[in-house]
Protein backbone atom coordinates (compact mmCIF):
# COMPACT_ATOMS: atom_id res chain seq x y z
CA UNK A 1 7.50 20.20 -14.69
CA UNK A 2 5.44 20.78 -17.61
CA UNK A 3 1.62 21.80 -17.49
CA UNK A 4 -1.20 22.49 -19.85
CA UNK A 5 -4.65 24.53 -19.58
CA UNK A 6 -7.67 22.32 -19.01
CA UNK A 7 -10.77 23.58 -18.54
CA UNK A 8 -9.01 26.75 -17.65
CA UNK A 9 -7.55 25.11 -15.01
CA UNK A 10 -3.73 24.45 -15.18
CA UNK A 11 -3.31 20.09 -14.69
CA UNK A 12 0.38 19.11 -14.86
CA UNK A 13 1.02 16.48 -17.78
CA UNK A 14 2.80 13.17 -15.97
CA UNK A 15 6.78 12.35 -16.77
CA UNK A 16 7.42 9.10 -18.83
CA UNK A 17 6.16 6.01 -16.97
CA UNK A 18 8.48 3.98 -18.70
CA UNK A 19 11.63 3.17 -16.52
CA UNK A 20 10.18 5.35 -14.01
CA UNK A 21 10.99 5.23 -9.80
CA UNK A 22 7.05 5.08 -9.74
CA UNK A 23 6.39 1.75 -11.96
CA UNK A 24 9.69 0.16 -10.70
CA UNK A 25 7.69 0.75 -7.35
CA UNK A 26 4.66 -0.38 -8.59
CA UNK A 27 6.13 -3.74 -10.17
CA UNK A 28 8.16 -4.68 -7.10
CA UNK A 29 4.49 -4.72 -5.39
CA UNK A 30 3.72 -6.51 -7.94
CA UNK A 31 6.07 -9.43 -6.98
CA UNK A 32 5.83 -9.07 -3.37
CA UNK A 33 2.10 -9.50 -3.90
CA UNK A 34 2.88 -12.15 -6.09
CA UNK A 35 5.13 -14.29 -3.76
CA UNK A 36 3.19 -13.51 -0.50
CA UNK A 37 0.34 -15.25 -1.74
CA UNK A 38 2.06 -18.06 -3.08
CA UNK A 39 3.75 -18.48 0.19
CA UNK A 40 -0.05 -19.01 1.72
CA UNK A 41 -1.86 -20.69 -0.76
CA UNK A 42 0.39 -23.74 -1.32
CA UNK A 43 -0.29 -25.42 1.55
CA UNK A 44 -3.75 -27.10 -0.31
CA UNK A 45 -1.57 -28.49 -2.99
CA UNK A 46 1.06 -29.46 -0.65
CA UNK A 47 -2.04 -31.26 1.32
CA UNK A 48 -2.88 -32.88 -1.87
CA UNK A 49 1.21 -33.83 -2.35
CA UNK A 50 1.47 -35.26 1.35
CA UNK A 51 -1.43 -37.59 1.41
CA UNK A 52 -1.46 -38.67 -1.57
CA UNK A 53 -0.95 -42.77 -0.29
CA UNK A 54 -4.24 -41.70 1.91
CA UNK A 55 -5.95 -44.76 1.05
CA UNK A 56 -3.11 -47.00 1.79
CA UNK A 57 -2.16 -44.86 5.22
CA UNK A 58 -6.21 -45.11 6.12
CA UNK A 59 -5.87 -49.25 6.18
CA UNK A 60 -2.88 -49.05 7.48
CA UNK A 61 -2.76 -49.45 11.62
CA UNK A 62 -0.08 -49.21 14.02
CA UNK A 63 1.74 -46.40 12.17
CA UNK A 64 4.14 -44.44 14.44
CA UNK A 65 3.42 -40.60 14.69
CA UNK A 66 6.10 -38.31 15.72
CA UNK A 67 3.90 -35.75 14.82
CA UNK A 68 1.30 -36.37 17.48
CA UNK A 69 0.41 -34.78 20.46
CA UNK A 70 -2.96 -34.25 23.22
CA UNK A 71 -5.72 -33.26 22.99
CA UNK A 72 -7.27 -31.79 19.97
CA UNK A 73 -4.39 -32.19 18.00
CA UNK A 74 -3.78 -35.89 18.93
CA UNK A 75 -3.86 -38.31 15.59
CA UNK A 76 -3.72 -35.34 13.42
CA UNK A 77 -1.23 -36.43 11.32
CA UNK A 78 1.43 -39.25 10.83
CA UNK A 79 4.29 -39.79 9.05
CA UNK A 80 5.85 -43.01 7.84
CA UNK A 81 9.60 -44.15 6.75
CA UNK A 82 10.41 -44.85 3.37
CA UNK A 83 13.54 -46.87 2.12
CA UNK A 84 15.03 -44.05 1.61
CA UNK A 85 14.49 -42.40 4.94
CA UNK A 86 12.60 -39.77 3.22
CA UNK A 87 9.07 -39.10 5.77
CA UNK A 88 5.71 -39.22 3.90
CA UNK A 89 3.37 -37.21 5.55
CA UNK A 90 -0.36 -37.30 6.43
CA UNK A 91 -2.79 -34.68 7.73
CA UNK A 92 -6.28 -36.24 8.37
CA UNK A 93 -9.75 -34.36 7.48
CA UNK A 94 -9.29 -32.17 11.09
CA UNK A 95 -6.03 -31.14 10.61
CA UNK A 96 -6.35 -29.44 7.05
CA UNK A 97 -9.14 -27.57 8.36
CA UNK A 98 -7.54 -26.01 11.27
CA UNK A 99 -4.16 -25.63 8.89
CA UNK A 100 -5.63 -23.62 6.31
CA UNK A 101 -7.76 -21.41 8.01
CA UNK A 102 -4.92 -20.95 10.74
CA UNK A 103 -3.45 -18.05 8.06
CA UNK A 104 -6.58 -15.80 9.05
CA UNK A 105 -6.39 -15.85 12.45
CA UNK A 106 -3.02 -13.90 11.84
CA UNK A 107 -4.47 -11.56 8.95
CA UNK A 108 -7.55 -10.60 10.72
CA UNK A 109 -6.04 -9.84 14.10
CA UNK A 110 -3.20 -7.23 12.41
CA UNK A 111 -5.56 -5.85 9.44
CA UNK A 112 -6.22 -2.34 11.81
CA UNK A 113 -3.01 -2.33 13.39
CA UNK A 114 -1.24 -2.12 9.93
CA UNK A 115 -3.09 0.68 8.66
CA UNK A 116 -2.30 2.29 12.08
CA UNK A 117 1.55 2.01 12.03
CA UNK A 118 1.01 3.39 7.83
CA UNK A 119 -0.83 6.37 9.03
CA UNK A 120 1.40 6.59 12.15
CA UNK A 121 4.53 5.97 11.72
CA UNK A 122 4.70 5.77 7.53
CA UNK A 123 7.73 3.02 7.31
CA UNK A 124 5.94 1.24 4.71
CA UNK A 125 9.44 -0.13 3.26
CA UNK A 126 10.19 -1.34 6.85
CA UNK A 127 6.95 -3.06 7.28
CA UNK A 128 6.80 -4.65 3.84
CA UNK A 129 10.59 -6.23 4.25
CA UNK A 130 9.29 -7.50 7.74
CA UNK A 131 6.04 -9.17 6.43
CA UNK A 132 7.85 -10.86 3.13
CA UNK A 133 11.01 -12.44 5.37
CA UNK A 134 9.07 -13.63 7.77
CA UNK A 135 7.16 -15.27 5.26
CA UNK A 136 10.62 -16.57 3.69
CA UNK A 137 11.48 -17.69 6.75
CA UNK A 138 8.34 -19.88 7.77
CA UNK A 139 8.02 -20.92 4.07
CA UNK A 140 11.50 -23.25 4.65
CA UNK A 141 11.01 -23.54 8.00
CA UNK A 142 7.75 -25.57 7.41
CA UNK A 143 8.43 -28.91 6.34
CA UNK A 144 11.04 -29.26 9.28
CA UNK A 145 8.64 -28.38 11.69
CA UNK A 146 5.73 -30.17 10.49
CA UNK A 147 8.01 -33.28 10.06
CA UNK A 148 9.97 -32.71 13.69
CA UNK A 149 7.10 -30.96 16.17
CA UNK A 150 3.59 -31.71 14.43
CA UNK A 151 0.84 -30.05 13.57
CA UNK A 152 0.34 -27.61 16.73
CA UNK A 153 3.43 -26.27 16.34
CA UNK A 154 2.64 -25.67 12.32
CA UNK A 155 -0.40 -24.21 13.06
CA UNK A 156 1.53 -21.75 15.23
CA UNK A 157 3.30 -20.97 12.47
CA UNK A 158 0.68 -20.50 9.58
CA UNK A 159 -0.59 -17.93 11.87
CA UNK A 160 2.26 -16.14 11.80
CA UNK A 161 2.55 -16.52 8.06
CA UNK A 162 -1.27 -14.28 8.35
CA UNK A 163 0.90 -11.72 9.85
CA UNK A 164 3.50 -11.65 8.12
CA UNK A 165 1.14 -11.74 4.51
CA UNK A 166 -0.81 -8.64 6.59
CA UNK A 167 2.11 -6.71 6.72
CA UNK A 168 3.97 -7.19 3.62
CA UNK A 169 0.36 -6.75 1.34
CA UNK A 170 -1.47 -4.32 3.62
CA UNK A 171 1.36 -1.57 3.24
CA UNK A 172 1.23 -1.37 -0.24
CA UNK A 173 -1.83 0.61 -1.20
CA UNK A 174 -0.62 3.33 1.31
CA UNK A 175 2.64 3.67 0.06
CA UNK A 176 1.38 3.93 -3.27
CA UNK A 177 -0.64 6.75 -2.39
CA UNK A 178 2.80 8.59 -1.95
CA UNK A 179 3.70 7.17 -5.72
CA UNK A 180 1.08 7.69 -7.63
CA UNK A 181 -1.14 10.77 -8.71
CA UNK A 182 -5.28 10.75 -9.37
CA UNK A 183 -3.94 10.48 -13.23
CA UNK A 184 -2.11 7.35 -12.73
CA UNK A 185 -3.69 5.89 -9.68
CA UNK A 186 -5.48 2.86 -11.26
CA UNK A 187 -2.99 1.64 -13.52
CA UNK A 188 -0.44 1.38 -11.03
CA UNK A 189 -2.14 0.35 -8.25
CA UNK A 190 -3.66 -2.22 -10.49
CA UNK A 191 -0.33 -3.52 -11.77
CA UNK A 192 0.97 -3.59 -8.29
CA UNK A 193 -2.43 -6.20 -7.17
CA UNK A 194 -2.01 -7.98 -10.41
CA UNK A 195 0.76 -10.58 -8.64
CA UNK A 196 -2.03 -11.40 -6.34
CA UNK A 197 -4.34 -12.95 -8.89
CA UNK A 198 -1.24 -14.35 -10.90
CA UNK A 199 -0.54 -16.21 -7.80
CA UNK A 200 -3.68 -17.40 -7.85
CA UNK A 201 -3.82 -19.12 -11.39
CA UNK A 202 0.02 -20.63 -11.48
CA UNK A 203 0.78 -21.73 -7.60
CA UNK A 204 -1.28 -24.65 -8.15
CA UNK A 205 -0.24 -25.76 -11.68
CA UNK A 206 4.02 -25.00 -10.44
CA UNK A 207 2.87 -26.40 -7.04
CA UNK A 208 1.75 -30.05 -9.06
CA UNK A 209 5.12 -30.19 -10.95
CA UNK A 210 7.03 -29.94 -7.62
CA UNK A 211 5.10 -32.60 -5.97
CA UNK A 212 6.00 -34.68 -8.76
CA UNK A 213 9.80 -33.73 -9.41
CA UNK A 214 10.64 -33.29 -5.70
CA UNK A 215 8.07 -34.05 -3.25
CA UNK A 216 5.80 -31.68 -0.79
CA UNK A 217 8.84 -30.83 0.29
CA UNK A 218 9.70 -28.36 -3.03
CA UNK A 219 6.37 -27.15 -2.61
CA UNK A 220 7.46 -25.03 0.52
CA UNK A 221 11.52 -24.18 -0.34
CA UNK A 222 10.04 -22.46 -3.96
CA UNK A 223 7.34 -20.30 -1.71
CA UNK A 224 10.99 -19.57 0.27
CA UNK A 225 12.50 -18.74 -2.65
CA UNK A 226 10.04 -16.20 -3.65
CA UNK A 227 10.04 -14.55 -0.47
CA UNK A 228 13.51 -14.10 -0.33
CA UNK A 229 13.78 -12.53 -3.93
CA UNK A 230 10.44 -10.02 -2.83
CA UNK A 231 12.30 -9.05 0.23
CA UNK A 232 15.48 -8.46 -1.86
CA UNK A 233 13.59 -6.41 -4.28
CA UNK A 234 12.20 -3.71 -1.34
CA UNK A 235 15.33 -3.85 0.31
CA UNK A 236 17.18 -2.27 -3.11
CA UNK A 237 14.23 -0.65 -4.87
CA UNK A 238 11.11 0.09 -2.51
CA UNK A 239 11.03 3.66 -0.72
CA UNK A 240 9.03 4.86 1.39
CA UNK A 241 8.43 8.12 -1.02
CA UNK A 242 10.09 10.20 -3.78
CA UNK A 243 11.53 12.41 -1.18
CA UNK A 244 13.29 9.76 0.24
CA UNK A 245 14.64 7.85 -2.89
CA UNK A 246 17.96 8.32 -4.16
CA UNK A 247 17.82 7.65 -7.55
CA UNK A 248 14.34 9.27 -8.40
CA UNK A 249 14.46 11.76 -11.88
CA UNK A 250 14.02 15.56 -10.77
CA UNK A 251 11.22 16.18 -12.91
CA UNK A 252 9.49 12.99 -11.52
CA UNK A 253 10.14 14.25 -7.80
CA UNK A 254 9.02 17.27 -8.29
CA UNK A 255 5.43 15.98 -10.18
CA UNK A 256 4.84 13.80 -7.07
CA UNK A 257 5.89 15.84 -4.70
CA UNK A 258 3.02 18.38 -6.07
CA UNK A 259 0.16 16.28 -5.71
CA UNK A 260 0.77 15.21 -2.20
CA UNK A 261 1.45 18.74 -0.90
CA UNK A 262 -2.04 19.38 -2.67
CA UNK A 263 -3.26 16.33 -0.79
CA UNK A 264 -1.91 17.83 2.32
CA UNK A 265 -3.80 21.00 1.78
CA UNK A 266 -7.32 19.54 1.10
CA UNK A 267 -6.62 17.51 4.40
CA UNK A 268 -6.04 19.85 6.84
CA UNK A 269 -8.30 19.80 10.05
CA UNK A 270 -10.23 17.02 8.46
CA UNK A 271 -12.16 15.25 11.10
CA UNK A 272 -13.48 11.62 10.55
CA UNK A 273 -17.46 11.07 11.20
CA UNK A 274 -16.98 7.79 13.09
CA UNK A 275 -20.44 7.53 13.82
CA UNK A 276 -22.10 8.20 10.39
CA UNK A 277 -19.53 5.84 9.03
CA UNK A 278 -21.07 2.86 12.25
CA UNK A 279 -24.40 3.55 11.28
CA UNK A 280 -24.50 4.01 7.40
CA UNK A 281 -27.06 0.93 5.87
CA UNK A 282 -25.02 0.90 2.49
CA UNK A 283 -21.52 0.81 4.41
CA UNK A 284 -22.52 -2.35 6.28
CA UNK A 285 -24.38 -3.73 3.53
CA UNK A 286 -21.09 -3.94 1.59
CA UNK A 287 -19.16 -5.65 5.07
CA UNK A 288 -21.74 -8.25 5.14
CA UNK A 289 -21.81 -8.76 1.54
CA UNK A 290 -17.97 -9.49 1.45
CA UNK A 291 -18.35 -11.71 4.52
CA UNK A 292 -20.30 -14.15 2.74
CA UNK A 293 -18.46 -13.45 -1.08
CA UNK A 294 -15.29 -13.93 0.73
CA UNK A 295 -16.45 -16.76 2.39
CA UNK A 296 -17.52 -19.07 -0.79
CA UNK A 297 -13.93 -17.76 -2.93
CA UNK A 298 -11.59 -18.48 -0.31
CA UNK A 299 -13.98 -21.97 0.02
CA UNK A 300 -13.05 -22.61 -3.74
CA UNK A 301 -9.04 -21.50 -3.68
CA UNK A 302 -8.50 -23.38 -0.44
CA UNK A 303 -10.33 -26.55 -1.17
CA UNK A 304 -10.38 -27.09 -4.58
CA UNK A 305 -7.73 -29.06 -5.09
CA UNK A 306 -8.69 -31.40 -2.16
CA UNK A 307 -11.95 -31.61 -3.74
CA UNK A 308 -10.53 -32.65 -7.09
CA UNK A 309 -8.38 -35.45 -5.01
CA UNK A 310 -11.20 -36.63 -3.47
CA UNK A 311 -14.09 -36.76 -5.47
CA UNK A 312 -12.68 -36.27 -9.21
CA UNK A 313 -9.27 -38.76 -8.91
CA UNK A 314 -6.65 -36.76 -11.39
CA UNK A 315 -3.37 -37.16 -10.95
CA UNK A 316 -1.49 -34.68 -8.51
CA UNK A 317 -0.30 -33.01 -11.79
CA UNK A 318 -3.67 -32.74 -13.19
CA UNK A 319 -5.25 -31.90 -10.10
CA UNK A 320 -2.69 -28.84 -10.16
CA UNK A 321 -3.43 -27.98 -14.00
CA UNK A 322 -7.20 -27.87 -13.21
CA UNK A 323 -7.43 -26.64 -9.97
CA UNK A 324 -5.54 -23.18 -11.27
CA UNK A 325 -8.47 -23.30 -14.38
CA UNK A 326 -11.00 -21.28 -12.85
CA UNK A 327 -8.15 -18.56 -11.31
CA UNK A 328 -7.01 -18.42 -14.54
CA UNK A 329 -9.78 -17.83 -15.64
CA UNK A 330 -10.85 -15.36 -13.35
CA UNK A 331 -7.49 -13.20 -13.59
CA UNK A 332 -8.76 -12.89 -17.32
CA UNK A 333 -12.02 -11.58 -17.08
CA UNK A 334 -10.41 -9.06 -14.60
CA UNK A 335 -9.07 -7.42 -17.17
CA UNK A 336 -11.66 -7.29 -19.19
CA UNK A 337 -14.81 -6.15 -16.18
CA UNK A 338 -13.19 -3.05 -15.78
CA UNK A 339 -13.57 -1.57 -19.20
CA UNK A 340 -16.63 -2.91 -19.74
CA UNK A 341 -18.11 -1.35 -16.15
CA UNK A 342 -16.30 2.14 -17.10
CA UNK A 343 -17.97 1.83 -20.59
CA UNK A 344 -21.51 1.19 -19.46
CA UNK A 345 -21.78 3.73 -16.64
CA UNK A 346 -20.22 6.33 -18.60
CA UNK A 347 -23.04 6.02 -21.28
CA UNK A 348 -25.14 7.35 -18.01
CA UNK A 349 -28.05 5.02 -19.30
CA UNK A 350 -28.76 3.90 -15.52
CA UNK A 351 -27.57 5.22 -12.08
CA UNK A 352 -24.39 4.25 -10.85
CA UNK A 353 -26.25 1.74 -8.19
CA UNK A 354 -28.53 0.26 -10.77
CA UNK A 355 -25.23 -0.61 -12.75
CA UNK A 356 -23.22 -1.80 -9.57
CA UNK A 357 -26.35 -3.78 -8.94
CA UNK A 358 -26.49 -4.81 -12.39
CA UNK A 359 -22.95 -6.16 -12.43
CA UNK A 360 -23.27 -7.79 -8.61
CA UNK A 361 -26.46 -10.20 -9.67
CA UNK A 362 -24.64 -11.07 -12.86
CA UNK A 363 -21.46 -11.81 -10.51
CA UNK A 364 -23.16 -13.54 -7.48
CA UNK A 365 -26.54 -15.21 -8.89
CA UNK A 366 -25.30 -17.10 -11.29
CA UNK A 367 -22.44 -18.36 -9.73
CA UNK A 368 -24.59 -19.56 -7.16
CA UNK A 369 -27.03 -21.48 -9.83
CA UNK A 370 -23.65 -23.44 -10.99
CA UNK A 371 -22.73 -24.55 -7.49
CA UNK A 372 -26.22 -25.51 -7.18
CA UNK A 373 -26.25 -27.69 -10.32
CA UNK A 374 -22.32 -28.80 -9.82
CA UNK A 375 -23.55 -30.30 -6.17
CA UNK A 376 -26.05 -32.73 -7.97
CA UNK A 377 -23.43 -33.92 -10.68
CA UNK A 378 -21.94 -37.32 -10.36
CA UNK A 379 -17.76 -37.83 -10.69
CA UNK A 380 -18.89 -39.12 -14.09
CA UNK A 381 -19.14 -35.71 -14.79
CA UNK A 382 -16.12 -34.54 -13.75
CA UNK A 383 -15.02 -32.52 -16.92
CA UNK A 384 -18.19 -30.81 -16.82
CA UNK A 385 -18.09 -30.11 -13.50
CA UNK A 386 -14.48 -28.25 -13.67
CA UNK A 387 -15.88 -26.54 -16.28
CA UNK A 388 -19.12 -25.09 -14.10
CA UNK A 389 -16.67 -24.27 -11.24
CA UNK A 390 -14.23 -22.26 -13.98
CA UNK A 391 -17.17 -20.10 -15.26
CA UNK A 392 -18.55 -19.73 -11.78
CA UNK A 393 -15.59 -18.24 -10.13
CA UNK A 394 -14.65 -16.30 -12.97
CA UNK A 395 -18.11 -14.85 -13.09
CA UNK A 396 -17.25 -13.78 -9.95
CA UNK A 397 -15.02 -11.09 -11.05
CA UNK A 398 -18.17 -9.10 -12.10
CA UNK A 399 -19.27 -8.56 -8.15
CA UNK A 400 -15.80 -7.60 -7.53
CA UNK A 401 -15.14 -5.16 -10.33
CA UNK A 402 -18.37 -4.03 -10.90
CA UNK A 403 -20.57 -4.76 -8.07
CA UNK A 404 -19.61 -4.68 -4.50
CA UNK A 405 -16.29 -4.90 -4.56
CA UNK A 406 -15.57 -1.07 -5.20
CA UNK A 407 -18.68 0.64 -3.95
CA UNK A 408 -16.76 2.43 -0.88
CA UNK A 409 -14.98 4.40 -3.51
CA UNK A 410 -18.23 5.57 -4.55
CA UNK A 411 -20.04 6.21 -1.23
CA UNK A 412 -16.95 7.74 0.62
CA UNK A 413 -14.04 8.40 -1.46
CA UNK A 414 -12.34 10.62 1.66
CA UNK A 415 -12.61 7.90 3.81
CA UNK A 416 -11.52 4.98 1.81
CA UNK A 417 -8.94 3.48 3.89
CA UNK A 418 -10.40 3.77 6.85
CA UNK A 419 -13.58 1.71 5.86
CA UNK A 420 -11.42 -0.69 3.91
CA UNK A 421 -9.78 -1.25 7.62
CA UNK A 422 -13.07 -1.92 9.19
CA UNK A 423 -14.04 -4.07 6.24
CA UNK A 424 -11.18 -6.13 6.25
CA UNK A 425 -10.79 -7.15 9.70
CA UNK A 426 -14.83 -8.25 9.79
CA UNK A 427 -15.57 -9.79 6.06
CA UNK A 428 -12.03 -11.41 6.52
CA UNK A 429 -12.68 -14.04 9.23
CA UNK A 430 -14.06 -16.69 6.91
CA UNK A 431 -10.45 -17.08 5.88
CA UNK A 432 -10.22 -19.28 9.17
CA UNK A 433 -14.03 -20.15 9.54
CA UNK A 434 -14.75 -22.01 5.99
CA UNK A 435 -12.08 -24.68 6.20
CA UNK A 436 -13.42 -25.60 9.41
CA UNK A 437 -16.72 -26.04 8.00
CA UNK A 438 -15.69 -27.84 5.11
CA UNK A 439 -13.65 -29.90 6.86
CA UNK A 440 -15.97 -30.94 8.96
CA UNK A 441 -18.60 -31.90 6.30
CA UNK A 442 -16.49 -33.70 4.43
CA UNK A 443 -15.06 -36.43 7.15
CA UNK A 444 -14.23 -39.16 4.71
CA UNK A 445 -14.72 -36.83 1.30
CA UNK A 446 -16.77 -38.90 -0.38
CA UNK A 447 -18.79 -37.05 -3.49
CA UNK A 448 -22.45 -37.07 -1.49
CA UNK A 449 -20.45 -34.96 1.73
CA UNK A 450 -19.06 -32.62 -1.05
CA UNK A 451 -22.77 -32.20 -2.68
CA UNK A 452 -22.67 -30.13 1.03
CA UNK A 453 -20.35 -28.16 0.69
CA UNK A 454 -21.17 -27.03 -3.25
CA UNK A 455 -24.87 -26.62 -1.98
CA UNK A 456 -23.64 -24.23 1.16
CA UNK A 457 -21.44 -22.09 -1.06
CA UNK A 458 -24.78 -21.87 -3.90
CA UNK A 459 -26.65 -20.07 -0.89
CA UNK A 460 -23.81 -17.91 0.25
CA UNK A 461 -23.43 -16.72 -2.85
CA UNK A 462 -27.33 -15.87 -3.05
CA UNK A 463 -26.95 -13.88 0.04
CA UNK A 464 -24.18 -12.34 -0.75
CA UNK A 465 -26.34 -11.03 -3.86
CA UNK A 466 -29.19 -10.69 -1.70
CA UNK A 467 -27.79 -8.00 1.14
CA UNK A 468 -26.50 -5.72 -1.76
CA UNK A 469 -29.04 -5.77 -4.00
CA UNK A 470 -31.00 -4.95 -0.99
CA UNK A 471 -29.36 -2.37 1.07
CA UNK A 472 -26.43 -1.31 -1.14
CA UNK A 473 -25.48 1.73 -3.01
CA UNK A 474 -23.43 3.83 -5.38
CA UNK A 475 -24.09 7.25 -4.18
CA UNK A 476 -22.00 9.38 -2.54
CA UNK A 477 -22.99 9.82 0.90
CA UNK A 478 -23.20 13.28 2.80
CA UNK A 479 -20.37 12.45 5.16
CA UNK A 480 -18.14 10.93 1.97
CA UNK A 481 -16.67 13.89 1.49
CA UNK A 482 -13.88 15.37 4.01
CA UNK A 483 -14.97 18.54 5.62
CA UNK A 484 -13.53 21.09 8.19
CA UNK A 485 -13.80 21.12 11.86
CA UNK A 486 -15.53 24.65 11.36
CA UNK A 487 -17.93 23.85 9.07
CA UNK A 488 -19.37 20.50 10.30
CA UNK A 489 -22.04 22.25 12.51
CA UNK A 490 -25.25 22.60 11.08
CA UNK A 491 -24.80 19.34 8.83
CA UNK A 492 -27.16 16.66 8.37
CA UNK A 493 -26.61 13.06 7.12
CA UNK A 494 -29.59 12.62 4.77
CA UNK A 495 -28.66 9.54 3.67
CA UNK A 496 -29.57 6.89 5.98
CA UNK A 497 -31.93 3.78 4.44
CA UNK A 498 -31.59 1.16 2.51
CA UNK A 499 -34.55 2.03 0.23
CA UNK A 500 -32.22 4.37 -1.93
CA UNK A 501 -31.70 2.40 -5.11
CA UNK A 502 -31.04 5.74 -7.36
C-alpha cells in the first residue's frame, strides 16, 4: 500500500477506482437505489394509466365493483369488463390519497429500526436483498391484487413496499462507510444516490410508454423486473465489507481495511450526548425545515402527473414526458450545486451559515413565489405553467445541496447517522400526510381546487425557508465532536440559541 508525506503527515494514496470491489459496490447501490424508487413512484402514473376513461366511468352508474368493500374503503374503486376480458380499473379521488401516501407509513415506522440492525448486527447485504425482493415481489403481485381483493388489501401492500424501500435504501450509506475512505467518500456515496434521482426523471416518461404499449398493467411487471435484477446484483456482487469479499485486490483490502481500524481507534469509549443532541435549536431547526421541504417535493413527484391529467389534458404519453421535466431537471442542477457551494465557501468570503443560508433562500423562496404565481394561471397557460413547476423544483436542489439539506454534517459530523435517524423518521411522515391533503382538496380536480393545493405548497415552502433562516446553522457544535467517557466532565455546551448566524 503506497503512501506519501503530506504536511509531514504520512496519507496513503487510494488504489485505482476503476474496476475496483469499491465502485462495483458503489454502482450496484446505484441500481438498487435506482429500481427501489421506481418500484414506489409508479403508482401516480399507473393512477393516471387506470383512470384514464374517468369521465366516461364518472357518468357511468350501475358498474359492478369487485374491488369494493365497507367502510372507508367502500366505492373506492371499480373495475369494468372489456371485450377482451381485460379489467379497466378506477381509483376515485379517496383512494389515490390513501394509496400513495400508504408507502410512508411503512418507511417511517422502520427508518430507526434499520439503522439499529446496521449498527447491531452489520448484515447490510442481508438486509438490502430482503428490502429489494420484497419489493419485486409486491411490484407483480400488485395488479392481481388490486384487480382480485381491492384497494384495502393494496394498501396493505404499499405499506409493505415502505418497508421493504426502508430496508433495501437505508442500508446503503452504512455499508458504504465500510467501502469507502474520507478521500473517496463523496464520489461514491454520491454515485451510489445518483439512481435515486435518475428514477425520478425517467419512471414517469418509461411509465407513459407502458401505459400506452401494454396497459397499467406493464407499469407494475417493469418495477418487478427491476427489483429482481437489483436483488440479483447484491446477491453476486454486494458484501458486507472488504474483509468479507472474495474477489477484492490485496492492495485494495488492505487500503480499506486501514481506515476503518483508524475509525475504530478514534471511536473507542465514545459516548453519545443524547440530550444536547434533544435540545440543540439548530438540530431541530433542520427536522422541521425538512418536514415542510419534504412535504411540498414529495407533493410535486406524487401528484404531478394527476395534476397534469386533470387540469392540463395531455395525453398519458405526454403527461409522462412532462411530468419527469422538472426531475430532470432537478437531477441536473444536482450536479452542478455542489461545485458551485464548494467553490463559494472555500473563497471564505462569508461564514459557512451565511452561505448555507444564502443557498436555502435561493432554494426555498423562490420556489415558493412560482407556486404562488402557477396557482393563479389558467390551463390556457399550461406550457408556461410546466415550465414554472420545472424551474421551481429544480431550484430546489439549492436548499438541498447547499442549504439545509447537509447542515448536520456541519454541526455534528460524529454523530451523523444518528441524527439522520431521528430526522428521517419525523420530517418523513408527509410522505403519507400530503396525498391525503391533496386528495382531499381536490374532490373533482377541477383547476380552481388545484389553485389550493399550488397556493399550500407556495407557503410551505416559505416556512420551510423561514425556520432555517431563522434558527439554523453551519457551525460545529460543542458536542459535534466525539469525545471520551473520561474527559466529558467539566464540559459545557455553549452553543444553545438560535441567534447564532456566524
Amino acid at each position: 500500500m503506497k503512501s506519501k508525506e503530506l504536511d509531514g503527515a504520512p496519507r496513503v494514496i487510494a488504489p485505482r477506482l476503476l474496476l475496483s470491489c469499491r465502485l462495483t459496490i458503489s454502482l450496484a447501490c446505484l441500481f438498487t437505489s435506482f429500481a427501489a424508487i421506481v418500484m414506489t413512484i409508479n403508482l401516480s402514473m399507473a393512477i393516471v394509466c387506470m383512470n384514464k376513461r374517468s369521465k366516461q366511468l364518472d357518468r357511468t352508474d350501475g358498474i359492478n365493483s369487485t374491488n369494493s368493500s365497507s367502510g372507508y374503503f367502500e366505492s373506492n374503486s371499480t373495475c369494468s369488463e372489456d371485450l377482451n376480458t381485460e379489467k379497466e380499473m378506477y381509483l376515485d379521488k379517496p383512494a389515490q390519497g390513501m394509496l400513495l401516501g400508504a408507502l410512508y407509513y411503512g418507511v417511517v415506522a422502520v427508518q430507526l429500526l434499520v439503522g439499529w440492525l446496521c449498527d447491531k448486527f452489520g448484515k447490510y447485504k442481508l438486509q438490502m436483498a430482503l428490502g429489494s425482493s420484497v419489493l419485486a415481489i409486491a411490484s407483480f403481485a400488485s395488479p392481481v391484487i388490486l384487480e382480485s381483493a381491492g384497494v384495502p388489501y393494496y394498501f396493505a401492500l404499499r405499506i409493505v413496499k415502505g418497508v421493504g424501500m426502508s430496508f433495501a435504501i437505508s442500508s446503503m450509506l452504512p455499508m458504504l462507510t465500510r467501502w469507502t475512505t474520507n478521500q473517496e467518500q463523496g464520489l461514491l456515496v454520491g454515485i451510489a444516490s445518483a439512481g435515486i434521482g435518475l428514477a425520478n426523471s425517467v419512471t414517469y416518461p418509461i411509465s407513459g410508454l407502458l401505459c400506452q404499449h401494454g396497459g397499467w398493467k406493464a407499469i407494475f411487471y417493469f418495477g418487478g423486473a427491476c427489483g429482481t435484477v437489483a436483488t440479483l446484483f447484491i446477491v453476486c456482487l454486494v458484501y458486507d465489507g472488504p474483509a468479507k469479499h472474495p474477489r477484492v485486490d490485496a492492495e485494495e483490502k488492505q487500503y480499506l481495511l486501514s481506515f476503518q481500524l483508524q475509525s475504530e481507534i478514534s471511536t473507542k469509549r465514545r459516548i453519545i450526548p443524547w440530550a444536547k443532541m434533544l435540545r440543540s435549536i439548530p438540530v431541530w431547526s433542520v427536522v422541521v425545515t425538512n418536514f415542510f421541504f419534504f412535504a411540498v417535493v414529495k407533493g410535486i413527484v406524487l401528484n404531478l402527473p394527476i395534476f397534469v391529467r386533470d387540469v392540463l389534458d395531455f395525453t398519458v404519453t405526454e403527461n409522462g414526458i412532462f411530468s419527469a421535466m422538472p426531475l430532470i431537471a432537478a437531477l441536473l442542477l444536482h450536479l452542478l450545486v455542489g461545485p458551485i457551494f464548494d467553490y463559494v465557501r472555500t473563497h471564505n468570503k462569508y461564514t459557512p451559515t451565511t452561505v448555507r443560508k444564502i443557498f436555502h433562500i435561493v432554494g426555498t423562496l423562490i420556489p415558493g413565489a412560482l407556486m404562488f404565481v402557477s396557482s393563479q394561471l389558467s390551463s390556457e397557460y399550461k406550457y408556461f405553467i410546466i415550465s414554472l413547476i420545472t424551474i421551481s423544483y429544480s431550484l430546489t436542489e439549492f436548499a438541498v445541496m447547499g442549504g439545509f439539506g447537509y447542515a448536520m454534517i456541519d454541526l455534528a459530523p460524529d454523530y451523523l447517522g444518528i441524527l439522520q435517524g431521528i430526522n428521517k423518521t419525523i420530517s418523513l411522515a408527509p410522505g403519507f400526510i400530503t396525498p391525503l391533503i391533496v386528495s382531499a382538496l381536490t374532490p373533482d380536480g377541477s383547476s380552481e381546487e388545484w389553485q389550493h393545493v399550488f397556493i399550500l405548497f407556495g407557503a410551505l415552502y416559505v416556512l420551510s425557508c423561514l425556520v432555517f433562516v431563522t434558527c439554523g446553522s453551519a457551525q460545529q457544535q460543542s458536542w459535534g465532536k466525539a469525545i471520551k467517557n473520561d474527559t466529558v466532565s467539566g464540559l459545557n455546551d455553549s452553543s444553545k440559541s438560535c441567534n447564532n448566524f456566524a
